[in-house]
N, C-alpha and C. Protein backbone atom coordinates (compact mmCIF):
# COMPACT_ATOMS: atom_id res chain seq x y z
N UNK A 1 -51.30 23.51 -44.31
CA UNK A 1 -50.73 24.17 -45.48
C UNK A 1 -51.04 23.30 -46.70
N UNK A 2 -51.47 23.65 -47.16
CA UNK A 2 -51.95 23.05 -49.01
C UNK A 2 -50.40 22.78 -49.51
N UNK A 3 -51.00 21.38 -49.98
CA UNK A 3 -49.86 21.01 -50.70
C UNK A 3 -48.94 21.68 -52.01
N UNK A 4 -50.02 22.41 -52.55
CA UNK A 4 -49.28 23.38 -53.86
C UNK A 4 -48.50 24.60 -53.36
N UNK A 5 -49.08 24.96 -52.19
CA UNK A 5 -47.95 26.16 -51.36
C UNK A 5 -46.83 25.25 -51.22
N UNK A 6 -46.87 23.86 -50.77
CA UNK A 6 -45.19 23.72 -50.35
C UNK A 6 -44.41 23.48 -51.82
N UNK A 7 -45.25 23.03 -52.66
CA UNK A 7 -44.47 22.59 -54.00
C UNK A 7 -43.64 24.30 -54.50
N UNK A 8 -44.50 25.44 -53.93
CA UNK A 8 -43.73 26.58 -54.61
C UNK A 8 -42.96 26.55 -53.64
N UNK A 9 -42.93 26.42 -52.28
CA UNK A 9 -41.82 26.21 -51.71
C UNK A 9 -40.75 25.64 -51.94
N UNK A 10 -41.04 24.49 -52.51
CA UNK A 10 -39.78 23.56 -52.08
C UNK A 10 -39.39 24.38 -53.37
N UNK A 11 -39.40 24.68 -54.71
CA UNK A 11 -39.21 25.23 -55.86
C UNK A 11 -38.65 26.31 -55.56
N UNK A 12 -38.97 26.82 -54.21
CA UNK A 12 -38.22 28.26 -54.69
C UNK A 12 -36.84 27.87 -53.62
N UNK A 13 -36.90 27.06 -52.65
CA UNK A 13 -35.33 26.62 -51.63
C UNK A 13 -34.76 25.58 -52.70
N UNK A 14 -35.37 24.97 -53.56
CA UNK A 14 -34.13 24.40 -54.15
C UNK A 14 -33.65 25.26 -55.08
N UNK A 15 -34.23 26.09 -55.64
CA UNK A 15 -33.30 27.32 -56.37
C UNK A 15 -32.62 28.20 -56.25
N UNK A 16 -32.85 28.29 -54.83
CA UNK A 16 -32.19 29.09 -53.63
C UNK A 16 -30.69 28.60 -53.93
N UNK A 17 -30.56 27.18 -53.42
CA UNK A 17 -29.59 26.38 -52.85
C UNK A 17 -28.46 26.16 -54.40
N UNK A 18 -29.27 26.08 -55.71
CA UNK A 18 -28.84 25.86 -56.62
C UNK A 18 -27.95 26.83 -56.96
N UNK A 19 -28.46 28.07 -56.69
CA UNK A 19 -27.55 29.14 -56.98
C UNK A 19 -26.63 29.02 -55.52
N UNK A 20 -26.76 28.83 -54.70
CA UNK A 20 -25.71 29.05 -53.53
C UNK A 20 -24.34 27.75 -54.17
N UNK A 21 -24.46 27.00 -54.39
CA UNK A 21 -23.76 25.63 -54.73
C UNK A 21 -23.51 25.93 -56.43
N UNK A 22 -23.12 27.17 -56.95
CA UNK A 22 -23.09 26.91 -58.77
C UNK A 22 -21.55 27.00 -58.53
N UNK A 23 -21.33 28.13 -57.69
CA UNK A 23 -19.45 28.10 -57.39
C UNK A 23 -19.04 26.36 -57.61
N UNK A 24 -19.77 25.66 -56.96
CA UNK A 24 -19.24 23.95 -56.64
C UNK A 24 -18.95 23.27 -57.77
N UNK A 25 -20.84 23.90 -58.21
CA UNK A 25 -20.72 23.00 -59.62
C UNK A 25 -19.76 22.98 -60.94
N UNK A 26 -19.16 24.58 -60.60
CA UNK A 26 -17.96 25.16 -62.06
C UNK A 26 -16.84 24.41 -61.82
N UNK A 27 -16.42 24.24 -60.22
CA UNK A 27 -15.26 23.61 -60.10
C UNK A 27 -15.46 22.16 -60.16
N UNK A 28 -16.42 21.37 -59.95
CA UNK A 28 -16.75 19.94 -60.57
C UNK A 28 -16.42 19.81 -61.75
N UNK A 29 -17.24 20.72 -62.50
CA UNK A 29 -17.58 20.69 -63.82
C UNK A 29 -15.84 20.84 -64.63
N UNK A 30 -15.16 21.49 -64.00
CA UNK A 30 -13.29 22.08 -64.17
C UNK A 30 -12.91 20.04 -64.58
N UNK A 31 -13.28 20.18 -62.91
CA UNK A 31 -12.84 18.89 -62.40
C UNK A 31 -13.12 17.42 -63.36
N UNK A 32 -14.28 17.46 -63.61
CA UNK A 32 -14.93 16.64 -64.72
C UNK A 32 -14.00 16.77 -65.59
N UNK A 33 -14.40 17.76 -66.66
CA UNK A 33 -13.66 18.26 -67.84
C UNK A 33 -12.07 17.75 -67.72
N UNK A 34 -11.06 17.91 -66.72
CA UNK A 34 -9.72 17.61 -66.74
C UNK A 34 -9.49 16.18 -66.54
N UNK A 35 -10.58 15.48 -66.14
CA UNK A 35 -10.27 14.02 -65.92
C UNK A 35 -11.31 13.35 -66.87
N UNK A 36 -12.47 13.68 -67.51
CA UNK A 36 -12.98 12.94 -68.28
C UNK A 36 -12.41 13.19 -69.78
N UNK A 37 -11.90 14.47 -70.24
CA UNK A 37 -12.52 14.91 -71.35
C UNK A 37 -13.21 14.94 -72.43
N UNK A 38 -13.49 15.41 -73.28
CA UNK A 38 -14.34 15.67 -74.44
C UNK A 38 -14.72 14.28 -74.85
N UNK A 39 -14.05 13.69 -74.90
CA UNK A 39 -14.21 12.22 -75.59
C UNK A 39 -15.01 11.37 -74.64
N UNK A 40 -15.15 11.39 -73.65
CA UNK A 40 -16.38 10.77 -72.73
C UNK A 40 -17.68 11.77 -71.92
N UNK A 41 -17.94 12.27 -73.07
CA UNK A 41 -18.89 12.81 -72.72
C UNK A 41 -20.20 12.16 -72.14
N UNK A 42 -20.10 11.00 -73.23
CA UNK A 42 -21.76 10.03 -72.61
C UNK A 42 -21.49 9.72 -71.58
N UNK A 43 -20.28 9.67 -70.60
CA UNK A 43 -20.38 9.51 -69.47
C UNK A 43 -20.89 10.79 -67.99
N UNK A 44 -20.82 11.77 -68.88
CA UNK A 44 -21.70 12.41 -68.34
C UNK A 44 -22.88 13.11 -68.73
N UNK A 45 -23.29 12.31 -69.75
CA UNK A 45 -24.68 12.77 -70.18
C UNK A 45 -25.37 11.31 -69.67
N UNK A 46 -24.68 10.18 -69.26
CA UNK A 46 -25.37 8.91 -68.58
C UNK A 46 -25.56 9.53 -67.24
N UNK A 47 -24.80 10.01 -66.32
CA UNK A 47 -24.69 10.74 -64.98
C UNK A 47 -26.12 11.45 -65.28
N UNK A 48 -26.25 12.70 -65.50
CA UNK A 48 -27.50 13.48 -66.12
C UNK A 48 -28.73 12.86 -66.50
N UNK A 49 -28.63 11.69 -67.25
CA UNK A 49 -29.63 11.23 -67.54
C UNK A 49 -30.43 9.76 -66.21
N UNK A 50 -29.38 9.41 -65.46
CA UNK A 50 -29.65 8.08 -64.26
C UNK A 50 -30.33 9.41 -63.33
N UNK A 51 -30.05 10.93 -63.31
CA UNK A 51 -30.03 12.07 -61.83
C UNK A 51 -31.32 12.01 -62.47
N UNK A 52 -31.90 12.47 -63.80
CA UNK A 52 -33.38 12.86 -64.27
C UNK A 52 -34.32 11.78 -63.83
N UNK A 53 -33.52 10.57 -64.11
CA UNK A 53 -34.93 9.49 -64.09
C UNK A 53 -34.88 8.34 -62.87
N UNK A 54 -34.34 9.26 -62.10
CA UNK A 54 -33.98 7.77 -61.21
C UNK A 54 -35.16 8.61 -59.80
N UNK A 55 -35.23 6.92 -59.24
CA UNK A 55 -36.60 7.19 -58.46
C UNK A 55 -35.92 7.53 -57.00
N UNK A 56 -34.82 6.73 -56.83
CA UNK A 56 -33.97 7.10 -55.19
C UNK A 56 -32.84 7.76 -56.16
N UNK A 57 -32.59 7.96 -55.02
CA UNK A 57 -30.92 8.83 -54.80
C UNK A 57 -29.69 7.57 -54.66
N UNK A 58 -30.12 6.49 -54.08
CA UNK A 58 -28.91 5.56 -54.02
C UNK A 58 -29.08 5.08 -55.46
N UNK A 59 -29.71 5.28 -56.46
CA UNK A 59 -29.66 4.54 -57.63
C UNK A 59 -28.70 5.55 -58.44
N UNK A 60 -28.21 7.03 -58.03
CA UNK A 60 -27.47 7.62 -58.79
C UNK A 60 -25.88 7.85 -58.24
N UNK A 61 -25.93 7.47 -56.74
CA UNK A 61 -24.65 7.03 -56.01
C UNK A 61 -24.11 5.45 -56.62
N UNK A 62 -24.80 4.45 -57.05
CA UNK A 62 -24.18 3.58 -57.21
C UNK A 62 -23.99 3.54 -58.77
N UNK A 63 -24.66 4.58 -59.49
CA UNK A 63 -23.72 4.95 -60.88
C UNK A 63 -22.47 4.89 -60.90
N UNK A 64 -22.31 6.39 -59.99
CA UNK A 64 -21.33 7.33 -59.60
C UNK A 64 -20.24 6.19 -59.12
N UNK A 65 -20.35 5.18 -58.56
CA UNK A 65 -19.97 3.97 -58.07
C UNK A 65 -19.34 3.00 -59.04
N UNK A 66 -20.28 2.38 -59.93
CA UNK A 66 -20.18 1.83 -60.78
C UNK A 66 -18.99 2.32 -61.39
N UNK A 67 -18.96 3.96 -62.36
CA UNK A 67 -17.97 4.37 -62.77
C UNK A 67 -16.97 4.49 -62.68
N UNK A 68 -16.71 4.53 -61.47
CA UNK A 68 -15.28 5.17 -60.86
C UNK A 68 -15.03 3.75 -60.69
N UNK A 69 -15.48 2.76 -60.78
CA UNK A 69 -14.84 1.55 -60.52
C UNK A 69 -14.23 1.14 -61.83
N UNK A 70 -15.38 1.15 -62.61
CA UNK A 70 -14.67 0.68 -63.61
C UNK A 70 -13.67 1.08 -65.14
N UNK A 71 -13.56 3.19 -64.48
CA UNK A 71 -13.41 3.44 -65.59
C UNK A 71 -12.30 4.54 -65.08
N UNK A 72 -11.09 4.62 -65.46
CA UNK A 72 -9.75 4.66 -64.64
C UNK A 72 -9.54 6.41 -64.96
N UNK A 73 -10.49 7.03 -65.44
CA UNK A 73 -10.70 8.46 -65.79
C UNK A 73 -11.60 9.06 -64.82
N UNK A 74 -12.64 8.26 -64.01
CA UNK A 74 -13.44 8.87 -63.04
C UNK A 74 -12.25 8.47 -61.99
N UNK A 75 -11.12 7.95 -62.13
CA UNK A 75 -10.27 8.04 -60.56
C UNK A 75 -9.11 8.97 -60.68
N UNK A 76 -9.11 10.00 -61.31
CA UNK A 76 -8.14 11.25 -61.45
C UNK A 76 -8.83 12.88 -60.71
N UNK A 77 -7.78 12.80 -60.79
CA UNK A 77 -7.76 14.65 -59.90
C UNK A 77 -7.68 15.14 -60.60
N UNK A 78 -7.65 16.41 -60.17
CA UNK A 78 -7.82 17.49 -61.19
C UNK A 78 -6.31 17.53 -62.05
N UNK A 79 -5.80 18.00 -63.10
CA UNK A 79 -4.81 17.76 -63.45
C UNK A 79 -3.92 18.85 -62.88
N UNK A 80 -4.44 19.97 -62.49
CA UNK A 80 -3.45 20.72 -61.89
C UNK A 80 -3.39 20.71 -60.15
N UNK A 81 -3.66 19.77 -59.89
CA UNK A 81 -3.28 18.71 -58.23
C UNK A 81 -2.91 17.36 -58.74
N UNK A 82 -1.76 17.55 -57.86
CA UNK A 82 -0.60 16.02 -58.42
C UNK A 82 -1.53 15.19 -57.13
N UNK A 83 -1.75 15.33 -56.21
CA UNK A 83 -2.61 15.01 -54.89
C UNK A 83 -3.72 14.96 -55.19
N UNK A 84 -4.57 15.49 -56.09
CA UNK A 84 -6.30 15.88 -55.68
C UNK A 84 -6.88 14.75 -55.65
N UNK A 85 -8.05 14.33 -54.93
CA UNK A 85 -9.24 13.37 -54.98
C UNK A 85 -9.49 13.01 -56.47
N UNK A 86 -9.98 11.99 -56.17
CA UNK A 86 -10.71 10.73 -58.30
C UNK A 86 -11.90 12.01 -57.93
N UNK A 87 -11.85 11.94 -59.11
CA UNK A 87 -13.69 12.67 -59.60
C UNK A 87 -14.48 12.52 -59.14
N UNK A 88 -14.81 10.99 -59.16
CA UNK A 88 -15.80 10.07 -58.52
C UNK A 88 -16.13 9.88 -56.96
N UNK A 89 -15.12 10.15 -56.56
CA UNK A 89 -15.09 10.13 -55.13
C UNK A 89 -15.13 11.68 -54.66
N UNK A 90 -15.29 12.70 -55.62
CA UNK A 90 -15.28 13.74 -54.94
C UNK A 90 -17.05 14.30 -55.29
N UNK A 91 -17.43 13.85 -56.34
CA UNK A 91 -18.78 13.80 -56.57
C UNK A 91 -19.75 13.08 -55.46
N UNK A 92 -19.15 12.00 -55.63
CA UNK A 92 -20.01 11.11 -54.21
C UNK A 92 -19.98 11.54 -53.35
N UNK A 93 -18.62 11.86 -52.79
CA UNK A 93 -18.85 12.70 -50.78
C UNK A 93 -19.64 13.97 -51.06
N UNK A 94 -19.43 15.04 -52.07
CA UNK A 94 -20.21 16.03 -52.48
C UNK A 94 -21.73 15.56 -52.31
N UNK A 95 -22.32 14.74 -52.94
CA UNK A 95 -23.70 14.59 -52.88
C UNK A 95 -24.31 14.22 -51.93
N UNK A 96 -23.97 13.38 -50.83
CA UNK A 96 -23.74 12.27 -50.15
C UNK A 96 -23.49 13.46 -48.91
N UNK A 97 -22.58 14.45 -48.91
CA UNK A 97 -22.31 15.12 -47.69
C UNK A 97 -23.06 16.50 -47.70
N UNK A 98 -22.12 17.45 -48.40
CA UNK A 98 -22.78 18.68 -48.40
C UNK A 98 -24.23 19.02 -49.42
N UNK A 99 -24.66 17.81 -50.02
CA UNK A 99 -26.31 18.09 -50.38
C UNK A 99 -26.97 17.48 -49.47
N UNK A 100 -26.45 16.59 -48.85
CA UNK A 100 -27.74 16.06 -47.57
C UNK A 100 -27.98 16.83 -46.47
N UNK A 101 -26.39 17.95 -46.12
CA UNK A 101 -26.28 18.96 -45.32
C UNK A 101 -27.75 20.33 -45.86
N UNK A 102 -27.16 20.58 -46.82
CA UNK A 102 -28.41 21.61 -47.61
C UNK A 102 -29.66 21.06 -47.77
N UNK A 103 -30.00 19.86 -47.73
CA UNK A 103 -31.84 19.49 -47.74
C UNK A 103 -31.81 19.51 -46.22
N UNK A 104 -30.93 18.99 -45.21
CA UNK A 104 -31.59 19.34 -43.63
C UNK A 104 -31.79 20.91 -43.74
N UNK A 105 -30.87 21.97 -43.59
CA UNK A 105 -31.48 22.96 -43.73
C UNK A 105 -32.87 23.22 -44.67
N UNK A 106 -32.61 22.89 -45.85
CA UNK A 106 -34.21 23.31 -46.02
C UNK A 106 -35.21 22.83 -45.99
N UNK A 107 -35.00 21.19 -45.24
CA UNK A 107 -35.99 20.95 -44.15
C UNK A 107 -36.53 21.42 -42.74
N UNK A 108 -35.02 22.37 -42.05
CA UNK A 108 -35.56 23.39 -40.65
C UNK A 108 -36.10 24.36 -41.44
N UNK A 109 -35.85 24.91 -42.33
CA UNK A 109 -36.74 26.44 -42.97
C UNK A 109 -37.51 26.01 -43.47
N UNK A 110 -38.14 24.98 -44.06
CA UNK A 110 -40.01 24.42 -44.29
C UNK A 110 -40.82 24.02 -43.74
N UNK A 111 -40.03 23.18 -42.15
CA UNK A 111 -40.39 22.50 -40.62
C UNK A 111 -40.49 21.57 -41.33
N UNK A 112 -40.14 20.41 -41.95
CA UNK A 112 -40.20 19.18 -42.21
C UNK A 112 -39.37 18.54 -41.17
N UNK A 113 -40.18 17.39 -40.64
CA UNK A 113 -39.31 16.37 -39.68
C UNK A 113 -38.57 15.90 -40.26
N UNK A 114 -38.53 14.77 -39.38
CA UNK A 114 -38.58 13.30 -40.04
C UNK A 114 -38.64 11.61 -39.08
N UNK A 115 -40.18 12.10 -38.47
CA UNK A 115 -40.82 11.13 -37.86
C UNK A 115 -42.00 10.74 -38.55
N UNK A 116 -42.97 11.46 -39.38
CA UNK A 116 -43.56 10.83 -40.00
C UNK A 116 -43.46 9.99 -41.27
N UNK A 117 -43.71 9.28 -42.15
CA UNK A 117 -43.38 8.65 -43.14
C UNK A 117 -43.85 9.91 -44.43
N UNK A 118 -44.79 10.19 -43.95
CA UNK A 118 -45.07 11.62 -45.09
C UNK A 118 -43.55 12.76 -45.43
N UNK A 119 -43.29 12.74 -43.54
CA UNK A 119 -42.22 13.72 -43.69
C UNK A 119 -40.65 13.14 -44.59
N UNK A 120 -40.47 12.25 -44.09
CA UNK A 120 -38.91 11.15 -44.36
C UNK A 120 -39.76 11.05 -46.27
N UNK A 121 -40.34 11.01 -47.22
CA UNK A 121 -40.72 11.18 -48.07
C UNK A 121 -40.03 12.33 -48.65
N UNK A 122 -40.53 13.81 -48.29
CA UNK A 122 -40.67 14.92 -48.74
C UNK A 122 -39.05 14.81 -48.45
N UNK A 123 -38.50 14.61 -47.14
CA UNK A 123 -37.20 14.83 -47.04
C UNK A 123 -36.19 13.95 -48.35
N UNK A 124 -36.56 12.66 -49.07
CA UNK A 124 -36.08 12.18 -49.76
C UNK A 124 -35.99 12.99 -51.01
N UNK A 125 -37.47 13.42 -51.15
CA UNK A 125 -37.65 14.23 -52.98
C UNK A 125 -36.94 15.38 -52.90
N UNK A 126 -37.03 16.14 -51.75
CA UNK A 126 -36.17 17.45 -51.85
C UNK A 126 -34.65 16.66 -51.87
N UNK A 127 -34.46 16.33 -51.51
CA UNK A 127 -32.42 15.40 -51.64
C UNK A 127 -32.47 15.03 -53.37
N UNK A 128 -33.40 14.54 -53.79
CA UNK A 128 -33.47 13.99 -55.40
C UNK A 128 -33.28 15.29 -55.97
N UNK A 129 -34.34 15.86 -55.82
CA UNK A 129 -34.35 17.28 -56.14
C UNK A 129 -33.30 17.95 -56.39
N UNK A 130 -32.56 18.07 -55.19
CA UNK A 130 -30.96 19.10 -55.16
C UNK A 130 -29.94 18.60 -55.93
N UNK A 131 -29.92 16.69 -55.79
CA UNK A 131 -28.99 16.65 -56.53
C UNK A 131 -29.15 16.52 -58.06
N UNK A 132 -30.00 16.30 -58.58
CA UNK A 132 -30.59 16.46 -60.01
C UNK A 132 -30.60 18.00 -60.42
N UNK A 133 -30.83 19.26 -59.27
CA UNK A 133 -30.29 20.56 -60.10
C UNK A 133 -28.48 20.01 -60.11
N UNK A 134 -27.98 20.21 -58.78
CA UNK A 134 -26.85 20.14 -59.18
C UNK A 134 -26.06 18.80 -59.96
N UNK A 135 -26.54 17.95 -60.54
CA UNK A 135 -25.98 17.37 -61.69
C UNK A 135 -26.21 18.05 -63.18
N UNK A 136 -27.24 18.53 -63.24
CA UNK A 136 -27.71 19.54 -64.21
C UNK A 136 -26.41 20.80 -64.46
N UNK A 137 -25.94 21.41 -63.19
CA UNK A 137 -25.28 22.44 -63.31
C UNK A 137 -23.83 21.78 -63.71
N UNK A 138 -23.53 20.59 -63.28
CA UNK A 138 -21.87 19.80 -63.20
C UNK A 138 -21.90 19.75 -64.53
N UNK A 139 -22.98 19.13 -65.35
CA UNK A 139 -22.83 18.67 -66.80
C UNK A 139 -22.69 19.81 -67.62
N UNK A 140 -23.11 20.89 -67.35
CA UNK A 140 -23.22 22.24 -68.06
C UNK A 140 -21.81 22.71 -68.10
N UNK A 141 -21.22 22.62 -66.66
CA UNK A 141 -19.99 23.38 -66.47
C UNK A 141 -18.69 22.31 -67.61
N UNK A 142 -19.17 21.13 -67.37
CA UNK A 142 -18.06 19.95 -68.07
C UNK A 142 -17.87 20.26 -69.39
N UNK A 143 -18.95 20.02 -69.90
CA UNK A 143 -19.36 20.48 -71.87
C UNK A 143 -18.79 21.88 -71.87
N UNK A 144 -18.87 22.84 -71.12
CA UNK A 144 -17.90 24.25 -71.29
C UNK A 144 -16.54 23.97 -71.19
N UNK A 145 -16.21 23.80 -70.24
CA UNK A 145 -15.02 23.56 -69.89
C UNK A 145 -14.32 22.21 -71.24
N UNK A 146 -14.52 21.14 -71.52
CA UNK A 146 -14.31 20.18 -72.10
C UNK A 146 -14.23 20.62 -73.67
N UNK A 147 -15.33 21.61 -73.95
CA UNK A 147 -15.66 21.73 -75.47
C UNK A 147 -14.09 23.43 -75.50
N UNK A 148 -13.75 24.44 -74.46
CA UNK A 148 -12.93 24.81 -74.46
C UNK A 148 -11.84 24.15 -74.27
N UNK A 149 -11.49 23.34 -73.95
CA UNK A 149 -10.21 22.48 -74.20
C UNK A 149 -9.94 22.17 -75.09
N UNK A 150 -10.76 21.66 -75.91
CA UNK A 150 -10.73 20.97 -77.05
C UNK A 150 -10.37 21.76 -78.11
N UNK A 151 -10.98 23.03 -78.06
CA UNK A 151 -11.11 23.94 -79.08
C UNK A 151 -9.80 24.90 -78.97
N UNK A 152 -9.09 24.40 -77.61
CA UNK A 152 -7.57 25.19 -77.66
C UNK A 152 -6.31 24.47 -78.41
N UNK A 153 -7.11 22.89 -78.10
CA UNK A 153 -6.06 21.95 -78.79
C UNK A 153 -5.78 21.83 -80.52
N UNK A 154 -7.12 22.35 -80.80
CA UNK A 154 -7.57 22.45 -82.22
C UNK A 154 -6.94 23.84 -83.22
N UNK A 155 -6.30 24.67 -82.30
CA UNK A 155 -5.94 25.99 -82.41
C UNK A 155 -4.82 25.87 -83.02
């Protein structure tokens, strides 16, 4: 199989997946918005911008890491759960669990292993891949959600 057939491949299962996972991303994005708000936005336009340019995937988990350590707004729940999970920790198991779950599947529907070093490759970029749409979609949903808050408080 020619390599430009799989590139429309992989292009068209990660768009697949992007839309299957946007439900996730609105309630992240909720989630974001109630524990970051408006006023730390560069913290998730830094998130967005480490998902665009980063070469592994552990370089955007130990952001996600970084943050929640040191910044006492990525360790809140949603505000309407007195109980809910930090942000940060619900982003991380999110990426970390159910996107590594969704690149094995659309590694059985492309037949990608992962015994060759070619294959364990492709399996990495499609994981970069998914989670860079869905940080794309979290940041979208936050700035909605965040810039409507704001604009109710302003009312």
């Amino acid at each position: 199989m020619s390599s430009q057939i799989n590139q429309v491949k992989i292009i068209r299962e990660v768009n697949v997946q992007a839309e299957e996972f946007y439900k996730d991303a609105v309630e992240m994005g909720i989630h974001a918005a109630s524990a970051l708000k408006a006023n730390h936005r560069s913290q998730m336009t830094g998130l967005e911008n480490i998902a665009e340019s980063a070469l592994k995937y552990s370089d955007i988990f130990d952001y996600i890491k970084r943050q929640t350590a040191r910044y006492s707004y990525w360790q809140q729940g949603p505000e309407h759960e007195k109980t809910g999970e930090a942000f940060g920790e619900r982003l991380l198991k999110y990426l970390e669990q159910e996107l590594r779950n969704r690149r094995d599947s659309v590694c059985r529907r492309l037949v990608v292993g992962d015994k060759t070093e070619e294959d364990k490759q492709l399996r990495r970029h499609l994981y970069l891949l998914l989670i860079r749409q869905f940080v794309r979609q979290l940041v979208v949903q936050y700035e909605y959600r965040a810039r409507l808050v704001d604009n109710k408080k302003g009312a």
